[in-house]
Each structure stands twice: as structure tokens, then as C-alpha cells.
C-alpha atoms as a PDB file:
ATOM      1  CA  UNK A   1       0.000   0.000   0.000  1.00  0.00           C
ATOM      2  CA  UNK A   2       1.307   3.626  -0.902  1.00  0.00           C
ATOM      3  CA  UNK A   3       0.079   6.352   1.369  1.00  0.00           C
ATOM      4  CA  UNK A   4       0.248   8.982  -1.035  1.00  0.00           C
ATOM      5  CA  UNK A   5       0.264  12.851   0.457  1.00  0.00           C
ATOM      6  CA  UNK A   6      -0.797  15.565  -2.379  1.00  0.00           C
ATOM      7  CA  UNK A   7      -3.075  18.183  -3.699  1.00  0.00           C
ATOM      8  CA  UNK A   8      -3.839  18.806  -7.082  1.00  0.00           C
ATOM      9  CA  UNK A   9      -0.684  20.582  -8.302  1.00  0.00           C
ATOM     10  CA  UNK A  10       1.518  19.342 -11.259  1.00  0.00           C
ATOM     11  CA  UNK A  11       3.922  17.782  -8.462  1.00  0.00           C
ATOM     12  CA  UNK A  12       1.110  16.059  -7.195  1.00  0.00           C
ATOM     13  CA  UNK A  13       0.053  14.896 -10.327  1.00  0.00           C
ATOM     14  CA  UNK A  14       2.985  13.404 -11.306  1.00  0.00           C
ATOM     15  CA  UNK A  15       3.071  10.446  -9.109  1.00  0.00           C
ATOM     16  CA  UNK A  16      -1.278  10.194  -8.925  1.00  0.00           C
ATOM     17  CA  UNK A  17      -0.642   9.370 -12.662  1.00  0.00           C
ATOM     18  CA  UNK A  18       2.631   6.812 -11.958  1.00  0.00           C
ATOM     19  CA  UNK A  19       0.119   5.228  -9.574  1.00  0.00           C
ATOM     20  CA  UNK A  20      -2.514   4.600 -11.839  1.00  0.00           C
ATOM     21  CA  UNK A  21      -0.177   3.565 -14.760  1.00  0.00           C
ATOM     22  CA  UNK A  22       1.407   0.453 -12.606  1.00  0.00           C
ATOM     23  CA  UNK A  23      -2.078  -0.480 -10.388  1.00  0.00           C
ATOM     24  CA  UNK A  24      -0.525  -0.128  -7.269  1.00  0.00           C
ATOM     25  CA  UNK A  25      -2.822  -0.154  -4.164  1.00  0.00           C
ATOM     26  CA  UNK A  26      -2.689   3.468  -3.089  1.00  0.00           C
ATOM     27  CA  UNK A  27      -4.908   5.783  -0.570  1.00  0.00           C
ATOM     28  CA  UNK A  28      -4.451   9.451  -1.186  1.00  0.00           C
ATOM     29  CA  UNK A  29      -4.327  11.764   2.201  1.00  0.00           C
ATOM     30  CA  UNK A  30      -4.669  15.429   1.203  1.00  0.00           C
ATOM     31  CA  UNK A  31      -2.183  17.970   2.503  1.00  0.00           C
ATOM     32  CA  UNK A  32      -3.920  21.100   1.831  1.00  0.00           C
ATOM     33  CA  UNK A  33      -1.373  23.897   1.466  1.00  0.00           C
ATOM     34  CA  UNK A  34      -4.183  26.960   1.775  1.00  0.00           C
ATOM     35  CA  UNK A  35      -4.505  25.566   5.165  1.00  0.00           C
ATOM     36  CA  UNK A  36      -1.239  24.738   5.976  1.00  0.00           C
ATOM     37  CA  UNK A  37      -1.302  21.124   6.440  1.00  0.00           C
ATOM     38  CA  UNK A  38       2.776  21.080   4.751  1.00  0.00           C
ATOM     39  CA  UNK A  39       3.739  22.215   7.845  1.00  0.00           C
ATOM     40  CA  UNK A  40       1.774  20.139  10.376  1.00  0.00           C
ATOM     41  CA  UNK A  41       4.807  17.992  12.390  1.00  0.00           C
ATOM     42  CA  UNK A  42       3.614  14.754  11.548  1.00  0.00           C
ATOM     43  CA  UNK A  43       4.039  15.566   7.632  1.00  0.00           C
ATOM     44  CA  UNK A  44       7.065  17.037   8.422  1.00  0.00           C
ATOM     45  CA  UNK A  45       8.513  14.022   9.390  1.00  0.00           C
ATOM     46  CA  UNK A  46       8.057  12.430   5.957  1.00  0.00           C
ATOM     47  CA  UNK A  47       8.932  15.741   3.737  1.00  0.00           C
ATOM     48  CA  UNK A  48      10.979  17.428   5.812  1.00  0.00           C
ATOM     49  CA  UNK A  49      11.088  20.326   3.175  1.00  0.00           C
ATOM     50  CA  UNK A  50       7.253  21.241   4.027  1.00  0.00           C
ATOM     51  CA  UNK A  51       6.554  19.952   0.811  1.00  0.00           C
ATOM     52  CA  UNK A  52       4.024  17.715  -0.982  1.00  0.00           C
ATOM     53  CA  UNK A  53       3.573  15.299  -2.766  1.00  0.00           C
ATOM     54  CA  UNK A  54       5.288  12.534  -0.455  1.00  0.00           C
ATOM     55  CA  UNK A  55       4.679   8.506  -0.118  1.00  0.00           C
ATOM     56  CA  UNK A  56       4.664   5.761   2.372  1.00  0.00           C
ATOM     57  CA  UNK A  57       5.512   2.427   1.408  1.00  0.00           C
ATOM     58  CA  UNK A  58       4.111   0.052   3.627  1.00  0.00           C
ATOM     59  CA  UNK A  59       5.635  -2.766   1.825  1.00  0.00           C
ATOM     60  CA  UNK A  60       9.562  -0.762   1.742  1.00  0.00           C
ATOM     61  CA  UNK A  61      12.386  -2.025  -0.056  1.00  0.00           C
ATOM     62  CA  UNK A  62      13.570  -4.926   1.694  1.00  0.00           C
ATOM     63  CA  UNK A  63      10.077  -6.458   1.291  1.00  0.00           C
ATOM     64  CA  UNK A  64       8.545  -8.775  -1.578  1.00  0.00           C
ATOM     65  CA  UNK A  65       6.622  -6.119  -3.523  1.00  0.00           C
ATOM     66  CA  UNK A  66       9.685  -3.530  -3.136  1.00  0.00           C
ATOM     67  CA  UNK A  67      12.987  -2.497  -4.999  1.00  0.00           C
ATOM     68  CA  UNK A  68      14.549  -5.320  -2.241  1.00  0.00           C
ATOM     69  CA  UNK A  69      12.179  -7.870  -3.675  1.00  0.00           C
ATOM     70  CA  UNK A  70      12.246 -10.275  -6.396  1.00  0.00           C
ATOM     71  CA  UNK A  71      14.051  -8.039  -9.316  1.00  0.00           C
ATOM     72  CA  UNK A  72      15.543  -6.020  -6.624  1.00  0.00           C
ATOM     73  CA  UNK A  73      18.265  -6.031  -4.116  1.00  0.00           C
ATOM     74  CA  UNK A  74      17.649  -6.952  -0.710  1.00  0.00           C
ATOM     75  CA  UNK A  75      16.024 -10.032   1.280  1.00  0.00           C
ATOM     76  CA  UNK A  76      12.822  -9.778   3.397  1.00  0.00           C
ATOM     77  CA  UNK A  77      11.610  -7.239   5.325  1.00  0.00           C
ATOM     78  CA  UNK A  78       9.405  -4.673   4.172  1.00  0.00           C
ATOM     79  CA  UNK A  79       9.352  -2.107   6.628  1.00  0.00           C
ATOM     80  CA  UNK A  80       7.356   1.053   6.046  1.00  0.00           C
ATOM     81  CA  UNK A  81       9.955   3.597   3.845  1.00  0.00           C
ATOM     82  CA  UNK A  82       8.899   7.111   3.531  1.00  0.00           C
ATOM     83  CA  UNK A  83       9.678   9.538   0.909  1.00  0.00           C
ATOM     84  CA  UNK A  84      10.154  12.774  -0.650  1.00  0.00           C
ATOM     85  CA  UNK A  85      10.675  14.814  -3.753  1.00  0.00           C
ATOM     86  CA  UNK A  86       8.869  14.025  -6.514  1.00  0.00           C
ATOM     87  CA  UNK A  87      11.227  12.749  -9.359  1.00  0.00           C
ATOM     88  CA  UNK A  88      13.220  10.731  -6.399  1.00  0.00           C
ATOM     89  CA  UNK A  89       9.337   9.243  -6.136  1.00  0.00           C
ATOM     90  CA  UNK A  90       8.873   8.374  -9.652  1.00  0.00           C
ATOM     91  CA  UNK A  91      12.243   7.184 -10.093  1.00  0.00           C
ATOM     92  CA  UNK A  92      11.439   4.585  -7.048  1.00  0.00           C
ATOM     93  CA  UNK A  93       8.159   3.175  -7.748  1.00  0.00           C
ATOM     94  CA  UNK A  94       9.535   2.678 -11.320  1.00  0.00           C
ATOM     95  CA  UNK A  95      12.503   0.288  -9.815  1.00  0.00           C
ATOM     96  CA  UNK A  96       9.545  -0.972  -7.066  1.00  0.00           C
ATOM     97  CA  UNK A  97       7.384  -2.040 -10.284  1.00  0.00           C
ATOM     98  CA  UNK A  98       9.929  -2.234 -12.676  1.00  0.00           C
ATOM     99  CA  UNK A  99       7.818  -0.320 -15.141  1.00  0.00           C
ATOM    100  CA  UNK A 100       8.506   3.078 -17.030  1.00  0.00           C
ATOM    101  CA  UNK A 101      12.279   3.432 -16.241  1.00  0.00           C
ATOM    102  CA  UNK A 102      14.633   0.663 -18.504  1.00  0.00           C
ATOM    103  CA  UNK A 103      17.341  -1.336 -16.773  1.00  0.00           C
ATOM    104  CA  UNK A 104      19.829  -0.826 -19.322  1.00  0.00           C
ATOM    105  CA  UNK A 105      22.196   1.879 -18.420  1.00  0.00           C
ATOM    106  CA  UNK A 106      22.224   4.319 -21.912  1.00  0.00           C
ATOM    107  CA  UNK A 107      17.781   3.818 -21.871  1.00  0.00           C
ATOM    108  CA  UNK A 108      17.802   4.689 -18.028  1.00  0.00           C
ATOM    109  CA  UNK A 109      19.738   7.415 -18.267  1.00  0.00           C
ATOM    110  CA  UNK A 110      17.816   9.224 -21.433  1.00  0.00           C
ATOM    111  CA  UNK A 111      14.865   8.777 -19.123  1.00  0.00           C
ATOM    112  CA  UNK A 112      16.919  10.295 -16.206  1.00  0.00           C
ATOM    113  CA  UNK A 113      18.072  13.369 -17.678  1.00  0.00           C
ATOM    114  CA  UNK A 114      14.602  14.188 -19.095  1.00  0.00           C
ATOM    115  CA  UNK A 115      13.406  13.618 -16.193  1.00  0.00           C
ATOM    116  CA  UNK A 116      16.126  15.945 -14.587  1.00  0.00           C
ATOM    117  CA  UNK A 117      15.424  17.961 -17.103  1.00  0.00           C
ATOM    118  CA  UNK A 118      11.884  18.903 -16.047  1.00  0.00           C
ATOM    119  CA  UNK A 119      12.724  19.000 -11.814  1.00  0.00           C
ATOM    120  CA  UNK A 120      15.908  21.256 -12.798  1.00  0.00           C
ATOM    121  CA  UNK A 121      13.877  23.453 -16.011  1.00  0.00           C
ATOM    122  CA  UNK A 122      10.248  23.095 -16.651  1.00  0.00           C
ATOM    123  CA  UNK A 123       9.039  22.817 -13.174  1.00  0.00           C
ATOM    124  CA  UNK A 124      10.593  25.588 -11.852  1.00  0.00           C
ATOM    125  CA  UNK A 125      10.628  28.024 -14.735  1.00  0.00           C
ATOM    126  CA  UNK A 126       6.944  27.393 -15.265  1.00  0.00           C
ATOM    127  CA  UNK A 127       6.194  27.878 -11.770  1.00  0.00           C
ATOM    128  CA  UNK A 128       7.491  31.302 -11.734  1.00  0.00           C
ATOM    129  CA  UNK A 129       5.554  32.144 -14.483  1.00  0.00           C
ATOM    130  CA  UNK A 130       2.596  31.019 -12.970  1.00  0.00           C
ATOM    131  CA  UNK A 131       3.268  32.766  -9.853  1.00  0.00           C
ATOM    132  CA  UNK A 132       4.340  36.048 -11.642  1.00  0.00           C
ATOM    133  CA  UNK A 133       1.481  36.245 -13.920  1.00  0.00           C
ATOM    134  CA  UNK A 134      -1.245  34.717 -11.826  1.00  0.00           C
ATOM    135  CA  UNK A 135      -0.127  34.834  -7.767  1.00  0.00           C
ATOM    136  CA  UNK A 136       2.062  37.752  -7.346  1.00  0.00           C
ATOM    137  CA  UNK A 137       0.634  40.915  -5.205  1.00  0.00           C
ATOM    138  CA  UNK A 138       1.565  43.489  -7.565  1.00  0.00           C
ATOM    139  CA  UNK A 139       2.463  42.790 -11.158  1.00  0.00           C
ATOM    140  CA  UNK A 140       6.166  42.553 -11.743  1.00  0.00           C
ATOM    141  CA  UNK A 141       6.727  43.487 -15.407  1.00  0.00           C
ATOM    142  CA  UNK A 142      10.582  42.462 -15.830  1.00  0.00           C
ATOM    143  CA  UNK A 143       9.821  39.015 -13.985  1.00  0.00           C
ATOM    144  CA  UNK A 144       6.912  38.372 -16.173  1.00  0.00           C
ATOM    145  CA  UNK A 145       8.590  38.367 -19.041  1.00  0.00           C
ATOM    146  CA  UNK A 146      11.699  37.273 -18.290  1.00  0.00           C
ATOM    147  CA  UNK A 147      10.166  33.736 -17.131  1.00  0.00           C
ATOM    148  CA  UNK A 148       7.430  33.872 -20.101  1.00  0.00           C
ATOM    149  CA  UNK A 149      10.498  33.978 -22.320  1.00  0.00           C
ATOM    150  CA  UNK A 150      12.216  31.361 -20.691  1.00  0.00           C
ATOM    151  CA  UNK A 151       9.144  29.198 -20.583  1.00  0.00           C
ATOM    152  CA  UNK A 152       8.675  29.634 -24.151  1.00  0.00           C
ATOM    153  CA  UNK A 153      12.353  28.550 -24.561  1.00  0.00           C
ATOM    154  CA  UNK A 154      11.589  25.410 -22.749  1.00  0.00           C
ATOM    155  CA  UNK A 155       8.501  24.688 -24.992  1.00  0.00           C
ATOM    156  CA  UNK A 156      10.970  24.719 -27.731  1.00  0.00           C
ATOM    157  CA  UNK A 157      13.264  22.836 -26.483  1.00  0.00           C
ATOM    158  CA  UNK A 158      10.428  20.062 -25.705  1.00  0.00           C
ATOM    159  CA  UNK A 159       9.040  20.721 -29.446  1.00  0.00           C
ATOM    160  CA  UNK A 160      12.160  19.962 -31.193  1.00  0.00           C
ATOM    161  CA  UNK A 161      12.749  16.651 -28.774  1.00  0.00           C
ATOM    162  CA  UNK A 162       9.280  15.471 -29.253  1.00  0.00           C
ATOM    163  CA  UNK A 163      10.028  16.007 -33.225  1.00  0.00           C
ATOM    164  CA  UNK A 164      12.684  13.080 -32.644  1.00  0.00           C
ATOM    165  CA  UNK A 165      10.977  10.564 -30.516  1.00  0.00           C
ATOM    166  CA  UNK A 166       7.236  10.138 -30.134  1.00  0.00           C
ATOM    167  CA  UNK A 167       8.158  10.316 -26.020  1.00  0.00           C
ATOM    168  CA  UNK A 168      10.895  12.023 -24.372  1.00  0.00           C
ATOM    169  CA  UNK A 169      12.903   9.175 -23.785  1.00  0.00           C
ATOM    170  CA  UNK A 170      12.135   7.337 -26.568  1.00  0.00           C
ATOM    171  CA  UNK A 171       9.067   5.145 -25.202  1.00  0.00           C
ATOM    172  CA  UNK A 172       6.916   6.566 -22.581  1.00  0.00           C
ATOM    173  CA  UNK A 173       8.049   6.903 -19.307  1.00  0.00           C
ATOM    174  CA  UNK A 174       8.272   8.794 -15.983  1.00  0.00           C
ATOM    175  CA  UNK A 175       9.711  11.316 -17.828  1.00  0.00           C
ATOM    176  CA  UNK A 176       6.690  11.832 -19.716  1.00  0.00           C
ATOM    177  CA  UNK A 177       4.565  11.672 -16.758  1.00  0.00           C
ATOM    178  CA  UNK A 178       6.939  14.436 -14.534  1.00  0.00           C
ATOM    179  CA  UNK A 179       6.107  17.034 -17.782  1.00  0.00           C
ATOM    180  CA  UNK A 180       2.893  16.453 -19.045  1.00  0.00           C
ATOM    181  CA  UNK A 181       1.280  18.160 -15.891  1.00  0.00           C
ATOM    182  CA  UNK A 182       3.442  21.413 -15.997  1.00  0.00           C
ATOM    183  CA  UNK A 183       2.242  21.940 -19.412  1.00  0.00           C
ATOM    184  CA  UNK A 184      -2.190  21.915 -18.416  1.00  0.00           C
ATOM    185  CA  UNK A 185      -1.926  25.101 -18.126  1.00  0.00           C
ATOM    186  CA  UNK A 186      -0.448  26.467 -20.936  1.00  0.00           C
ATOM    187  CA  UNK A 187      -2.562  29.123 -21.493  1.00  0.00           C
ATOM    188  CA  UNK A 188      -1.926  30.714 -18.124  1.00  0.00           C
ATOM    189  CA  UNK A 189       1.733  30.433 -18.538  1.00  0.00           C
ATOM    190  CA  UNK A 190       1.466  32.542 -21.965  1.00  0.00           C
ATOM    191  CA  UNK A 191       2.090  30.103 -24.387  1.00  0.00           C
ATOM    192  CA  UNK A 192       0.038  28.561 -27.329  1.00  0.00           C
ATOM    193  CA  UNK A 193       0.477  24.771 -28.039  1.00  0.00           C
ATOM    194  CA  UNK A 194      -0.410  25.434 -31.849  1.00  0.00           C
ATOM    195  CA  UNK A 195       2.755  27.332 -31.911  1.00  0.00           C
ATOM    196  CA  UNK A 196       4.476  23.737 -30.720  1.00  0.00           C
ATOM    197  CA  UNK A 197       3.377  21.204 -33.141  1.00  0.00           C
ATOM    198  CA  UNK A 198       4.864  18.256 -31.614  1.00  0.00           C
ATOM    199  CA  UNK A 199       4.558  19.226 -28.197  1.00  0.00           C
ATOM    200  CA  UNK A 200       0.593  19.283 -28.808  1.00  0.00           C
ATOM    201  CA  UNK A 201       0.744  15.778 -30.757  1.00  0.00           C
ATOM    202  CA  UNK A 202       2.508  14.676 -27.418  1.00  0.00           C
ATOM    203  CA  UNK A 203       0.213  16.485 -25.030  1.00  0.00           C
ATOM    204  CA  UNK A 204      -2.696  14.955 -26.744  1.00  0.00           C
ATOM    205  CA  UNK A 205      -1.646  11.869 -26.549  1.00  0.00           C
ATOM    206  CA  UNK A 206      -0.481  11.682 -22.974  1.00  0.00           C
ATOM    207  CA  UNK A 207      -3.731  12.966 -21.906  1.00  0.00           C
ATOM    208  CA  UNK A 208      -5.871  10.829 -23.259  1.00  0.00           C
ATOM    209  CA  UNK A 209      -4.832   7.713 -21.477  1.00  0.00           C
ATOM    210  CA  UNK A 210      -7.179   6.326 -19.443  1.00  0.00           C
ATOM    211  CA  UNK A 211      -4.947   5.764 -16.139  1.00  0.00           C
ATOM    212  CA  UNK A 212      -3.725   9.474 -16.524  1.00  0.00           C
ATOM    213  CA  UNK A 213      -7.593  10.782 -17.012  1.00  0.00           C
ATOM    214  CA  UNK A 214      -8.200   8.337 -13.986  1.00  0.00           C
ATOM    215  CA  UNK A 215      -5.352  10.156 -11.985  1.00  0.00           C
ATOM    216  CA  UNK A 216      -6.052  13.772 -12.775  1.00  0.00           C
ATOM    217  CA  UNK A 217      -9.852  12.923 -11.578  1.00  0.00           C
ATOM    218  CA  UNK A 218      -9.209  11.488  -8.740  1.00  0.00           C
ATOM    219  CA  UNK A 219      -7.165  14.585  -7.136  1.00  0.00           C
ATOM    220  CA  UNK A 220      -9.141  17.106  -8.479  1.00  0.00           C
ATOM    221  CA  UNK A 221     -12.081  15.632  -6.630  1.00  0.00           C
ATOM    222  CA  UNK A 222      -9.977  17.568  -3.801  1.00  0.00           C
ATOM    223  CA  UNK A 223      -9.712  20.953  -5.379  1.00  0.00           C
ATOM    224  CA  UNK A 224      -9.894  23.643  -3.394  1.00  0.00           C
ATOM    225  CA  UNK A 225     -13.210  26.290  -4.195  1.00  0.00           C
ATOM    226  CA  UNK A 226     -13.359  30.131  -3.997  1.00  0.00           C
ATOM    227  CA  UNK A 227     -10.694  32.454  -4.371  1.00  0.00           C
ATOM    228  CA  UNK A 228      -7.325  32.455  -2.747  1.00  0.00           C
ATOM    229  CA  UNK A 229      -7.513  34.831   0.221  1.00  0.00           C
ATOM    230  CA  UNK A 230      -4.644  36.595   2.390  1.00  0.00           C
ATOM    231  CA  UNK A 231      -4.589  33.440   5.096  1.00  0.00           C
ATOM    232  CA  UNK A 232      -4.493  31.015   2.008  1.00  0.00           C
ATOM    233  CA  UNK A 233      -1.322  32.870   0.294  1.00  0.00           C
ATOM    234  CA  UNK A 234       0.746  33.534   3.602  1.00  0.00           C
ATOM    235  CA  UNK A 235       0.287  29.900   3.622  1.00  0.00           C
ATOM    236  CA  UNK A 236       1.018  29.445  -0.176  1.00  0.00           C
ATOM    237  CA  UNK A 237       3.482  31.897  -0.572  1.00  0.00           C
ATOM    238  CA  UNK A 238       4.514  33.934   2.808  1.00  0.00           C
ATOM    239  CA  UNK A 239       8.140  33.119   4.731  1.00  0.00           C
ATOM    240  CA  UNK A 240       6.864  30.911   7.044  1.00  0.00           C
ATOM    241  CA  UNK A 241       9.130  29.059   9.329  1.00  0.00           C
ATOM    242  CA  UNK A 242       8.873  25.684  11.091  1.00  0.00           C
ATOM    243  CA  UNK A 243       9.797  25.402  14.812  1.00  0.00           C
ATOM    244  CA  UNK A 244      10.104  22.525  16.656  1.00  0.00           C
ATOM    245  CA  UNK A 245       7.846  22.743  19.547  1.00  0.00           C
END
């Protein structure tokens, strides 16, 4: 069982869709950040960086159904393993269901810098954007377009990769599934996917897939409603600080 603690954000959806893809038994526990559940103590413990999404293993990797099990290093056990960051999440329910991420050194590691290249590019730059266009308190002309730009770039970059290989890695993978999220909302991020041919054959395709259609329903069935107010962005957005107590 995977105890799986999100909210609808692209680094949420990420692993909801890895989930879905391999079938493995999972029970979503919301960690809604208007409220500030990232920094309750008990979360902290598992994502430590006030954070989400994060997992629990029940079965961890020196049990039968994990990385230590058949396939895997390790002998019995299966202790409870937590985790955090979401590409370090992908990359370990791939090796746990040996599913989406190749064995073979040169095919892992064309998944594994695509995949680095979305934690280290898209997700950030396109979470600026969003921010600056969308979340920011006062409109910051220079950092809008300096991270629209850049966001375009990336699109590009994507475009001409996705004119090469029908997935980023070659077949589809978790590399697919870390990027496809950051790109729903294209719009707000100022781009226009008929402007990115392949990217939009890609995008397409990705999202029709029944497990990733499955995945985006199920967490958005835990959307928050209304506007964001001033308690819901100092949680968002403000300098808060955890303290032990």
C-alpha cells in the first residue's frame, strides 16, 4: 500500500498518474497547502522540506513487492519507507514495479536526464511564471517576461525533442509523466500549443490515457473552491518558518 500525500498541483500529479499507470494499491491523504497542512509535524517528518507530494511504502524495499524484492536487491523485510521529492518518487516506484524506467544503463539514463530535465527546467521556470502572472501581489513586469520567455524557450526545447521521438525518452516513461502536468496550463503560462506542433501531438496523446484521465480525476475531486484569500497565500506563498515545539 502507498500512502500517497498531495493536492492537485503538477507535483502532485505526477506520481497520482505513476500510480494509476502500474495499479498499485494506493490511498491518497490530502495535505492542503491553503490551510497549511505542509507544515503540520507529523508531515514534516516524511517531507521534511514542508513539501508535498510525499509517499509511504508500507511494503519498503527490503520487502517482496519492493525495490529489495524479487528483481531487486535486498532479502525480506518490508518495513514502512517514507519519501520525498517528486522525481526521487517516480524514479522509485519505477525500480519498485519495474515499469517506465529501462534497466539498461544508456535507456535509463535518457529517461533520467529528461526527467532531470523537467525538476531542474520546466518545473521551476513554469512555476514562476505562474506565480508572476497569476499569484504575485503586484504585477512585476521584468519578472513576467523574463520567465514567459524562458518558458517559451523550454517549450521549444520540448518541441524539437518530441520532433525526434514520439516520447521524451524514446518510449513513454516517468519522464513523460513528470512534464505532461506542468504543461495543463499552458494558457496561463502565456504560451500557445499550436505554436508547438509536436509538443501538442505529445500532449494529446499523454492525456488521453485512461490511467492518466483516472489520476487527474481522482485529485481534483480535492480541489480547493473560492478564491485564494490573504490566510491562504501567507500559507502558499509567505516566509513561514517551522519550529520545533
Amino acid at each position: 500500500m502507498i500512502r500517497f500525500y498531495t493536492w492537485p498541483t503538477p507535483n502532485g500529479f505526477k506520481i497520482s498518474i505513476m500510480l494509476e499507470e502500474t495499479g498499485l494499491d494506493y490511498e491518497i491523504i490530502p495535505v492542503d497547502i491553503r490551510k497549511g497542512d505542509q507544515f503540520d509535524p507529523e508531515f514534516l517528518k516524511i517531507s521534511p522540506n514542508n513539501k508535498m507530494p510525499a509517499i509511504v511504502d508500507t511494503d519498503g524495499p527490503d520487502g517482496p513487492d519492493g525495490p529489495g524484492g524479487p528483481g531487486g536487491p535486498g532479502g525480506p523485510g518490508g518495513a514502512p519507507y517514507s519519501l520525498f521529492e517528486s522525481g526521487a518518487i517516480l524514479m522509485y516506484l519505477a525500480e519498485k514495479t519495474g515499469r517506465f524506467m529501462p534497466t539498461e544503463t544508456a535507456a535509463r539514463f535518457t529517461v533520467v536526464q529528461w526527467l532531470m530535465f523537467q525538476m531542474g527546467g520546466v518545473g521551476p521556470m513554469l512555476g514562476q511564471t505562474h506565480h508572476f502572472r497569476h499569484y504575485a501581489p503586484e504585477p512585476v513586469p521584468y519578472a513576467i517576461e523574463r520567465y514567459t520567455k524562458e518558458t517559451g524557450r523550454l517549450y521549444g526545447v520540448l518541441d524539437r525533442r518530441l520532433g525526434e521521438s514520439e516520447y521524451l525518452a524514446g518510449e513513454y516513461s516517468i519522464a513523460d509523466m513528470a512534464t505532461f502536468p506542468w504543461l495543463r496550463s499552458w494558457e496561463r503560462q502565456g504560451q500557445n500549443l499550436d505554436d508547438f506542433p509536436n509538443v501538442k501531438r505529445w500532449f494529446d496523446i499523454i492525456g488521453a490515457r485512461p490511467p492518466v484521465v483516472r489520476a487527474l480525476q481522482h485529485l481534483q475531486e480535492h480541489q480547493s473552491k473560492g478564491p485564494l484569500d490573504e490566510k491562504a497565500r501567507e500559507m502558499m506563498f509567505g516566509d513561514i518558518q517551522y519550529r520545533r515545539k
